[in-house]
Protein backbone atom coordinates (compact mmCIF):
# COMPACT_ATOMS: atom_id res chain seq x y z
CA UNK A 1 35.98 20.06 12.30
CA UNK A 2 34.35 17.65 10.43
CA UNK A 3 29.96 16.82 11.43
CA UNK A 4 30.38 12.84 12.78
CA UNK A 5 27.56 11.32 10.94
CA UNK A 6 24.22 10.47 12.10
CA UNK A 7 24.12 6.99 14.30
CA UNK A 8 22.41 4.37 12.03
CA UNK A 9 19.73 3.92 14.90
CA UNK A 10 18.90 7.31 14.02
CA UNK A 11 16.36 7.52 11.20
CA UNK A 12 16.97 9.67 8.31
CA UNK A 13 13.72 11.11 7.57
CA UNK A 14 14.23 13.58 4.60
CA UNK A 15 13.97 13.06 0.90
CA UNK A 16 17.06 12.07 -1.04
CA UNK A 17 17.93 14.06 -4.17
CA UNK A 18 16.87 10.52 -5.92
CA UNK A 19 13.86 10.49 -3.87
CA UNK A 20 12.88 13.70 -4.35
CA UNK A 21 13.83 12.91 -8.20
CA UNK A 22 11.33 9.88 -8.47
CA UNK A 23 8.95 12.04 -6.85
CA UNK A 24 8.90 14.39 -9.84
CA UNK A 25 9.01 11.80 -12.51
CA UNK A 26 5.54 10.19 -10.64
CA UNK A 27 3.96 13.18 -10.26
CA UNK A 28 4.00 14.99 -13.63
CA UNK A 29 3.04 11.30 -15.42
CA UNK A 30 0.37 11.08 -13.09
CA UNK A 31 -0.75 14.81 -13.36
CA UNK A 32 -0.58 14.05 -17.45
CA UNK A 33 -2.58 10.82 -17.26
CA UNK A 34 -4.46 10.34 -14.48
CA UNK A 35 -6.50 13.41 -13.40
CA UNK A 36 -9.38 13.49 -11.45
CA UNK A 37 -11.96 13.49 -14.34
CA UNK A 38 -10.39 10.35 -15.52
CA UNK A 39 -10.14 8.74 -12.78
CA UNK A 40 -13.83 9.41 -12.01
CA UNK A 41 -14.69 8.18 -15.42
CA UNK A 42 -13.12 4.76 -14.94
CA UNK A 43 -14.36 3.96 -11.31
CA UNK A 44 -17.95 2.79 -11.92
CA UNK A 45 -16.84 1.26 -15.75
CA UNK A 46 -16.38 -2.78 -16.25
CA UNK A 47 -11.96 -1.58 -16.57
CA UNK A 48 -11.36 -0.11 -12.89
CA UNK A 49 -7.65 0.29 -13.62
CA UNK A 50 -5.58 1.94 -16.39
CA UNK A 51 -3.37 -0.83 -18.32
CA UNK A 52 -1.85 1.53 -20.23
CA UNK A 53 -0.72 4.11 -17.32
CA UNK A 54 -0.06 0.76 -15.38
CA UNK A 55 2.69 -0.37 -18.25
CA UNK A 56 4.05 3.42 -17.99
CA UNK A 57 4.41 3.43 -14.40
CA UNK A 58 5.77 -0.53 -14.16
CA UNK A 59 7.50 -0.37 -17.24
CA UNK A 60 9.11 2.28 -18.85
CA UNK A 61 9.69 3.97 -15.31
CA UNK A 62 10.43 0.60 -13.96
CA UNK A 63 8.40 1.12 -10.99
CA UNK A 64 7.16 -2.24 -10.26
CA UNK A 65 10.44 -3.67 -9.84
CA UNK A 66 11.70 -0.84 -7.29
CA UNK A 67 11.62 -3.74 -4.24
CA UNK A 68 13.44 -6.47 -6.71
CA UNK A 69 16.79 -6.68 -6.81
CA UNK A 70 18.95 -5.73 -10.12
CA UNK A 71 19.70 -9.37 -10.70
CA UNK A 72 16.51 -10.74 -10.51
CA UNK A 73 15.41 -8.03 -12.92
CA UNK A 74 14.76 -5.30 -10.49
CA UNK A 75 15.50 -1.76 -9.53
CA UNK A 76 17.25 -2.83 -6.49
CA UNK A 77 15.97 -0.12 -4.72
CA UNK A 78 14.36 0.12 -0.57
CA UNK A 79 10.98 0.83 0.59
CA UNK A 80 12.08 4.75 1.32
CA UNK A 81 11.69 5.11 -2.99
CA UNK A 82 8.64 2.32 -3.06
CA UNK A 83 7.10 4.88 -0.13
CA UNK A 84 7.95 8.07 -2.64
CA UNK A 85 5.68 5.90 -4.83
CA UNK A 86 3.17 5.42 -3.15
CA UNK A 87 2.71 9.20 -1.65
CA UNK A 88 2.19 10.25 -4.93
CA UNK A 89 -0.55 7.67 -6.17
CA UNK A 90 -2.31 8.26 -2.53
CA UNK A 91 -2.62 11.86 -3.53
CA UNK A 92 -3.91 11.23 -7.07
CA UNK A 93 -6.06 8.19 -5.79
CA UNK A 94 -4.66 6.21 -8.84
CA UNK A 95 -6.04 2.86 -9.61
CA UNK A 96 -3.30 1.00 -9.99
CA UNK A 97 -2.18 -2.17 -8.88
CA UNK A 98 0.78 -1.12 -7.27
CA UNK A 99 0.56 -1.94 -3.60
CA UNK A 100 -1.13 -5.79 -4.66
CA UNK A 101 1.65 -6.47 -7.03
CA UNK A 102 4.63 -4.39 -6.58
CA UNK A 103 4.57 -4.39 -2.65
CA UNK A 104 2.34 -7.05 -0.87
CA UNK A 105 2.85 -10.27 -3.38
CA UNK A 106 6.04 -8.76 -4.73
CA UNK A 107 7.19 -8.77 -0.95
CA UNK A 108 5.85 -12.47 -0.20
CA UNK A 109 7.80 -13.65 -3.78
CA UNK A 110 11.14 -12.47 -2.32
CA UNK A 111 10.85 -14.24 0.92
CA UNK A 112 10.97 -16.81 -1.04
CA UNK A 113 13.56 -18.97 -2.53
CA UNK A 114 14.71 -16.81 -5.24
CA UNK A 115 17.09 -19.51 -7.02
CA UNK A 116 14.52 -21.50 -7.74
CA UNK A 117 14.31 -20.39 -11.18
CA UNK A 118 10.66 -20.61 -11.69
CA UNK A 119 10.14 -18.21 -8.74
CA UNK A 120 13.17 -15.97 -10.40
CA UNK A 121 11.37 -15.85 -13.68
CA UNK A 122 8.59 -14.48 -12.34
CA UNK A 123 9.88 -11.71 -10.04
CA UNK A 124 11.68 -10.51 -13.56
CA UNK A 125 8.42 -10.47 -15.19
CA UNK A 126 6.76 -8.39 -12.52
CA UNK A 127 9.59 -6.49 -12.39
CA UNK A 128 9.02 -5.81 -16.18
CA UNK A 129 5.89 -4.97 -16.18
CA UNK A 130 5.47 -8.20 -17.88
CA UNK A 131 2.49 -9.53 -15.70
CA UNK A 132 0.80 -8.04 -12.14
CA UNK A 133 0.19 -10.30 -9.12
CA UNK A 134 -2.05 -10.43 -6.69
CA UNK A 135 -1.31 -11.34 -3.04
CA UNK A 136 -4.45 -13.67 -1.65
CA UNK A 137 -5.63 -12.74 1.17
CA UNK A 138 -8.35 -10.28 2.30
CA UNK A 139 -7.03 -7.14 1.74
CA UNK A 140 -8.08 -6.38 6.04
CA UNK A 141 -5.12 -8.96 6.70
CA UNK A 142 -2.79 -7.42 9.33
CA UNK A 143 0.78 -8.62 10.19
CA UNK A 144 0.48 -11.21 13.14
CA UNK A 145 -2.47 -12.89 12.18
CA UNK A 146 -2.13 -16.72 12.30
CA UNK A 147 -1.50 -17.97 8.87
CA UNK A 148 -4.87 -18.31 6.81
CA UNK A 149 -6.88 -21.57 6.46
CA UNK A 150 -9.47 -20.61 3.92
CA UNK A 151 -7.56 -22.75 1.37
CA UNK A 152 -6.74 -26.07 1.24
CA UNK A 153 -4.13 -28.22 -1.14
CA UNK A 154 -3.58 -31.64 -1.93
CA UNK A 155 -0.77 -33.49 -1.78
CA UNK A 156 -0.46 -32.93 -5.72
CA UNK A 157 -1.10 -29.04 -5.31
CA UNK A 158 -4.28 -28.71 -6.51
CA UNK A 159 -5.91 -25.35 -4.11
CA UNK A 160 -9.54 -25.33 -3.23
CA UNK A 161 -11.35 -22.61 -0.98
CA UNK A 162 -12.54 -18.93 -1.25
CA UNK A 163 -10.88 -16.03 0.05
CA UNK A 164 -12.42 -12.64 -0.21
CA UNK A 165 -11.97 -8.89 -0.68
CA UNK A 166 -8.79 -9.41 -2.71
CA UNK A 167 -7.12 -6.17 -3.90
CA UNK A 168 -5.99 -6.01 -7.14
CA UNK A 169 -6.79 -9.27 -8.19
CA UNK A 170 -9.33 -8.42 -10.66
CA UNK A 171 -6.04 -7.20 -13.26
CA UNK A 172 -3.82 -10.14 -11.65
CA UNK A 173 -2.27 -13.13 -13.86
CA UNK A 174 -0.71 -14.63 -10.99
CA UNK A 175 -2.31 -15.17 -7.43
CA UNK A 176 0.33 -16.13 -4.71
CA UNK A 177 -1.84 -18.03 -2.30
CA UNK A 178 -1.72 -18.97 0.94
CA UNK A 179 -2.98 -22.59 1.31
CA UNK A 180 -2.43 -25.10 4.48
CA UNK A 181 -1.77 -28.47 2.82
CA UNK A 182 -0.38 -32.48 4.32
CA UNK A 183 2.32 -30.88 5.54
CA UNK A 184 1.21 -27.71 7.22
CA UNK A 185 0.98 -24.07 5.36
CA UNK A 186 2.33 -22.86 1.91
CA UNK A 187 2.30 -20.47 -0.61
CA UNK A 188 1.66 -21.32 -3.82
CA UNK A 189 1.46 -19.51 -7.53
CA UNK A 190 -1.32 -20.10 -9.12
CA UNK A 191 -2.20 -18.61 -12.54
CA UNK A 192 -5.09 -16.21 -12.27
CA UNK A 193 -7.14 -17.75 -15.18
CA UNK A 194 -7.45 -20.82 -12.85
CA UNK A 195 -9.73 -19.14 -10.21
CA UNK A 196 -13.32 -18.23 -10.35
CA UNK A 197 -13.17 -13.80 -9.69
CA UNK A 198 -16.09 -12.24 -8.79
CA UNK A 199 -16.35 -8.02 -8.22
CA UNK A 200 -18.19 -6.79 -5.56
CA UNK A 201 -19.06 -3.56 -5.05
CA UNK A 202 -16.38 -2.02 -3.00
CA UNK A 203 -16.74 1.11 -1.08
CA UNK A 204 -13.94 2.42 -2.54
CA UNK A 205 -14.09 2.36 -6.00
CA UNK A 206 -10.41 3.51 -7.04
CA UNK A 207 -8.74 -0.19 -5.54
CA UNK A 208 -11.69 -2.55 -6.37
CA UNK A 209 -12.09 -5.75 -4.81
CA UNK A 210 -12.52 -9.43 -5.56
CA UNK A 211 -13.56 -12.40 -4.27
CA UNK A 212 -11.50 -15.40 -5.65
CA UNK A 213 -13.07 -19.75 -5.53
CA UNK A 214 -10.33 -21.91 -6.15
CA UNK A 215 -11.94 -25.62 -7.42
CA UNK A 216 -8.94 -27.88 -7.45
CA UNK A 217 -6.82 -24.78 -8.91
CA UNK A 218 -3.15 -25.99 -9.65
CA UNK A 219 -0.44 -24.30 -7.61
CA UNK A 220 3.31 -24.33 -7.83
CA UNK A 221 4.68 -24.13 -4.30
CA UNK A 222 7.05 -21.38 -3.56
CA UNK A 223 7.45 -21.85 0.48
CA UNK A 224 6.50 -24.43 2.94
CA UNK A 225 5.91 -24.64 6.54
CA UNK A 226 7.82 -22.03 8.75
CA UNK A 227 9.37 -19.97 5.36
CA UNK A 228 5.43 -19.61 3.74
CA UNK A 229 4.40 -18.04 6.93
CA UNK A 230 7.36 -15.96 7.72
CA UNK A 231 6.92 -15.30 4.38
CA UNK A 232 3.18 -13.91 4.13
CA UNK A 233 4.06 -11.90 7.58
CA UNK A 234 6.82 -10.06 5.83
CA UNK A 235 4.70 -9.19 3.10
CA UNK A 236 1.80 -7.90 5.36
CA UNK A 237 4.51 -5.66 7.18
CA UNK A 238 5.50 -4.59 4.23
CA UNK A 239 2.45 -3.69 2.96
CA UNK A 240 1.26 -1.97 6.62
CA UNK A 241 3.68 -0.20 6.56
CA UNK A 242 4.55 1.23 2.53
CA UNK A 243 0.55 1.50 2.86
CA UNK A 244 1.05 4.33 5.36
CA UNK A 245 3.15 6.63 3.14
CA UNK A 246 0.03 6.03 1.15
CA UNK A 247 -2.38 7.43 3.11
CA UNK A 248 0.42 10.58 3.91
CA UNK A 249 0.41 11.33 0.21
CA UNK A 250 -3.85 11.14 0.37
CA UNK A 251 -4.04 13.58 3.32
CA UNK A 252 -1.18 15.86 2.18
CA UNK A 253 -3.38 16.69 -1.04
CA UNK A 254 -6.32 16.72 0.73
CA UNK A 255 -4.67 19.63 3.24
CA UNK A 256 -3.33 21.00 0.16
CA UNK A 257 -6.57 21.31 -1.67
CA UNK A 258 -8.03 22.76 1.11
CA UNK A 259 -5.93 25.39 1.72
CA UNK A 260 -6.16 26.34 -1.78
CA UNK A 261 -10.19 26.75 -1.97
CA UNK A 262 -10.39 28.32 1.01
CA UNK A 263 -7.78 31.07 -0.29
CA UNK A 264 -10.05 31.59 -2.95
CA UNK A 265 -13.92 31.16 -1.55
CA UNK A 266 -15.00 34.60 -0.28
CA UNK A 267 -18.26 34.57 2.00
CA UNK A 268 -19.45 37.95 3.77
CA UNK A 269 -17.25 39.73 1.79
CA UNK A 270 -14.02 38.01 3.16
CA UNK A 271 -11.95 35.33 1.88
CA UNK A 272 -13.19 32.29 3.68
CA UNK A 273 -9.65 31.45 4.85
CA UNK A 274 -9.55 34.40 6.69
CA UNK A 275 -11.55 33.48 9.57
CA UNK A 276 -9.72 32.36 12.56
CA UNK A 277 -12.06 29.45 13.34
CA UNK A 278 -10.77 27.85 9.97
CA UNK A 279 -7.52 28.88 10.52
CA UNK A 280 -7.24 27.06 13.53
CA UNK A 281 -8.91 23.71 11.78
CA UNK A 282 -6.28 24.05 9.05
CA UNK A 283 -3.42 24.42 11.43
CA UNK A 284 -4.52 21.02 13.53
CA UNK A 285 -4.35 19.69 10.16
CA UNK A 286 -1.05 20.34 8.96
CA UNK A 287 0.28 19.82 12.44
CA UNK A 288 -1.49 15.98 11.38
CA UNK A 289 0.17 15.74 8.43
CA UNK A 290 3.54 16.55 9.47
CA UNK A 291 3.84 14.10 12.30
CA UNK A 292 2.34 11.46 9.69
CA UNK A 293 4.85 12.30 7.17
CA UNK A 294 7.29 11.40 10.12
CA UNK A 295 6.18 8.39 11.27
CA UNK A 296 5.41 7.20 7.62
CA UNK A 297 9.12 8.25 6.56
CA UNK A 298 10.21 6.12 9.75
CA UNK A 299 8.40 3.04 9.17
CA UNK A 300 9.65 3.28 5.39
CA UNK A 301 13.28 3.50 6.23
CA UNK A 302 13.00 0.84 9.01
CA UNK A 303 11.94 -1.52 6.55
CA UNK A 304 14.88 -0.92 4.25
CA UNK A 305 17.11 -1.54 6.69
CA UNK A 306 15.44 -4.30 8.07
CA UNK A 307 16.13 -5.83 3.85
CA UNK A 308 19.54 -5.90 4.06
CA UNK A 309 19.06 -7.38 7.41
CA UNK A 310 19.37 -10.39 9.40
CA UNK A 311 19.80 -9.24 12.85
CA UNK A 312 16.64 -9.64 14.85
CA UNK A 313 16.86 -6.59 17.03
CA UNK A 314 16.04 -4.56 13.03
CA UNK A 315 13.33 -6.64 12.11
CA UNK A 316 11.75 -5.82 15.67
CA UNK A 317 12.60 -2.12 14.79
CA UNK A 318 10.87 -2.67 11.96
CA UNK A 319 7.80 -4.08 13.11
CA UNK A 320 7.54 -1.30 16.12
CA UNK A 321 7.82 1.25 13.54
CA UNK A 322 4.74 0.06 11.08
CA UNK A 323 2.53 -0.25 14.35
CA UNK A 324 3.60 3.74 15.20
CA UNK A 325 2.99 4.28 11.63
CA UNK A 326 0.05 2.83 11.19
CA UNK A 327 -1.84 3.82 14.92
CA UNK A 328 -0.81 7.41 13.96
CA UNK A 329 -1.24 8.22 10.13
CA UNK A 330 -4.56 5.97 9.65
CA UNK A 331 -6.53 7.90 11.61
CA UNK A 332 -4.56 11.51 10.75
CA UNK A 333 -6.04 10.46 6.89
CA UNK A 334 -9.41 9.71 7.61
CA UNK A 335 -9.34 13.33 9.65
CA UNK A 336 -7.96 15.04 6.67
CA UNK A 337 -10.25 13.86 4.03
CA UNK A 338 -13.34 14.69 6.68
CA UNK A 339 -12.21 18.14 7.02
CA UNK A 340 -11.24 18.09 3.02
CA UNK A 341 -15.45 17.15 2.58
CA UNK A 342 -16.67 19.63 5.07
CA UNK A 343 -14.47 22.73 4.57
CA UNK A 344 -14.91 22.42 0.51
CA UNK A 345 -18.55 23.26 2.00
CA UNK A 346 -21.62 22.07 -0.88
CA UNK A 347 -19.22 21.23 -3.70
CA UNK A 348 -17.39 18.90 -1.37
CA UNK A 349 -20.32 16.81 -1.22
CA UNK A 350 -21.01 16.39 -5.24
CA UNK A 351 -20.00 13.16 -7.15
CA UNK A 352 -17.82 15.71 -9.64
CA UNK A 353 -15.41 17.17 -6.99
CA UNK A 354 -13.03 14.22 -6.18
CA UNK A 355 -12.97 14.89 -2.14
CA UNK A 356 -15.79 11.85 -1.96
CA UNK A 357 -12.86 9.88 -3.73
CA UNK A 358 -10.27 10.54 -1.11
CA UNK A 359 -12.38 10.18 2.26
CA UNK A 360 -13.74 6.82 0.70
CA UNK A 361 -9.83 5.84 0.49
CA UNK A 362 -8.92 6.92 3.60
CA UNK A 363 -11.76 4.67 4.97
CA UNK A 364 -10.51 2.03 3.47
CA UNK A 365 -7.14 2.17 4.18
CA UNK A 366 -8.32 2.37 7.49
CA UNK A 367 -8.73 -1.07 7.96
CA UNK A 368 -6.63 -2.38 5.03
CA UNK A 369 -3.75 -4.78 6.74
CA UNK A 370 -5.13 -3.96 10.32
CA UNK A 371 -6.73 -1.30 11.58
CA UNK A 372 -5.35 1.89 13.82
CA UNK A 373 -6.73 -0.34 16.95
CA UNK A 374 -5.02 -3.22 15.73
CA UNK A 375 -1.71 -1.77 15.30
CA UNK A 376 -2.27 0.00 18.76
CA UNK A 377 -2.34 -3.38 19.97
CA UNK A 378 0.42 -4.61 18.21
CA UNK A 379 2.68 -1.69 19.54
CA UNK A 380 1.61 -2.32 23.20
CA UNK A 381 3.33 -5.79 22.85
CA UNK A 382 5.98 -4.18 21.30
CA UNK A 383 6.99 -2.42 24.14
CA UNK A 384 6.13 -4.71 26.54
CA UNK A 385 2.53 -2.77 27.83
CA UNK A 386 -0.87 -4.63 27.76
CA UNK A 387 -3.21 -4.06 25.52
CA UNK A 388 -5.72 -1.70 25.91
């Protein structure tokens, strides 16, 4: 007798062979090009972010286009292989633009009206490789929040306003902007060149930030009224929840890592791993990781099949699983690169081990596109509890 197969309100939460195929391809470029000694080297310099493991990774892997579909340009791919992405750059800390561009505005672009052809031309051209975008809005945005007001437009689309603590807009050539004009919100694309970008310094280092003045910018509209915010929401799920696979791939190295010193750090004549008191620290740990590989692997495939989508009862699948994600693996990556710092011991506290790189990450993740509370919130309405 045949197995039936699995009821589609069942998630499936392991890797694909093509899954666990991308995986490979990601890793080993990444492990060839972007070690921790380079990375460390860029961080602090004036050029934050590698262009030329950027046009790799979008380009000749065709990564950037994994959310577009094949005849706009793209991959045609889900989330579940954008989320086998992003696992991998967590755990290398890569700075690349690949959450601003290929996720968050890439997201916003295809809730859009993709027969205009102007907006069609550019999804190809991020999908290429051919230019990165830049979603703009602070990058502590969460899904839910009332649609921003920090920018105004015209009637003839000219943009003015500030918004701050933009990720990934310092490599951008296109900003897709959320501006509330004479007839209510919009997004608009507006060419990077015509904002003023400032750098601040930003905690962590690895996904700069940048604070964007628009003076009478000109903007294309792409959405208007109801479809611009429905649009920026679906982006800002999006991103809450791809961004959680992000932090599993941070605190699965950081597990990883630690595991492997402590194998190897003898104290006292013992290996240091030996010692049931670190045992026990290590075994909360993976149990940490584990459950936030399985609520990150949920929230993934809930928004791939909320994509090909239009029943409501999916999308509101969809946004229950980001909020589970997000309470639950947040936190569980901040925890891991704590214990990463502490149980490396003195060398976990020096500027040339790269632990310092991944707790600063995992910080701020931890309140990039709403925080653990805010999601906690968020899930309460879900399910119909008040919130705490």
């Amino acid at each position: 007798m045949s197995t039936p197969p699995p009821s589609p309100a069942i998630p499936e939460l392991l890797y694909s062979d093509v899954e666990d195929d991308l995986r490979a391809a990601v890793r080993a470029l990444l492990a060839d090009r972007c070690g921790h000694a380079a990375v460390l080297g860029r961080v602090e310099t004036a050029e934050p972010y590698d262009p030329a493991l950027w046009r790799t990774l979008a380009a000749d892997l065709g990564l950037a286009g994994l959310l577009v579909p094949e005849k706009l340009g793209g991959q045609g791919a889900s989330a579940r292989e954008a989320a086998v992405v992003l696992e991998e750059l967590g755990g290398a800390v890569a700075p690349l633009p690949f959450l601003g561009s290929a996720v968050l505005a890439t997201s916003a672009l295809l809730a859009c009206d993709t027969e205009d052809p102007a907006t069609a031309a550019l999804l190809g051209r991020l999908a290429a490789g051919g230019a990165v975008a830049a979603l703009a809005v602070p990058l502590s945005a969460a899904p839910g929040d009332g649609f921003p007001a920090a920018v105004r437009a015209d009637a003839g689309g000219r943009l003015t306003g500030a918004v701050t603590s933009v990720a990934d807009a310092l490599t951008a050539d296109v900003l897709v902007v959320p501006a509330v004009g004479p007839e209510g919100p919009g997004l608009y694309e507006v060419a990077a060149a015509e904002a003023a970008v400032e750098r601040p310094v930003s905690f962590d280092l690895t996904r700069p930030l940048a604070d964007l003045a628009l003076d009478g910018a000109r903007g294309r509209l792409l959405a208007g009224g109801d479809a611009a915010a429905a649009a920026l929401g679906r982006a800002l799920l999006t991103g809450a929840g791809l961004l959680a696979s992000e932090q599993l791939g941070l605190a699965q190295w950081c597990l990883d890592e630690t595991v492997r010193y402590l194998g190897q750090r003898r104290q006292f004549g013992r290996v240091v791993g030996s010692f049931q008191a670190l045992k026990h620290r290590l075994a909360d740990l993976w149990l940490d990781v584990v459950s936030a590989r399985a609520a990150a692997r949920n929230a993934a495939g809930a928004l791939a099949a909320q994509a090909s989508s239009s029943d409501p009862a999916v999308a509101a699948e969809a946004a229950l699983a980001v909020a589970v994600a997000q309470a639950y693996v947040s936190p569980a990556a901040v925890r891991a690169a704590e214990e990463a710092v502490q149980l490396h011991g003195g060398i976990g506290m020096t500027w040339e081990h790269p632990a310092h790189l991944y707790l600063k990450r995992a910080k701020a993740d931890g309140i990039a596109l709403g925080t653990a509370g805010r999601h906690r919130s968020a899930l309460a309405a879900c399910v119909g509890l008040p919130p705490a």
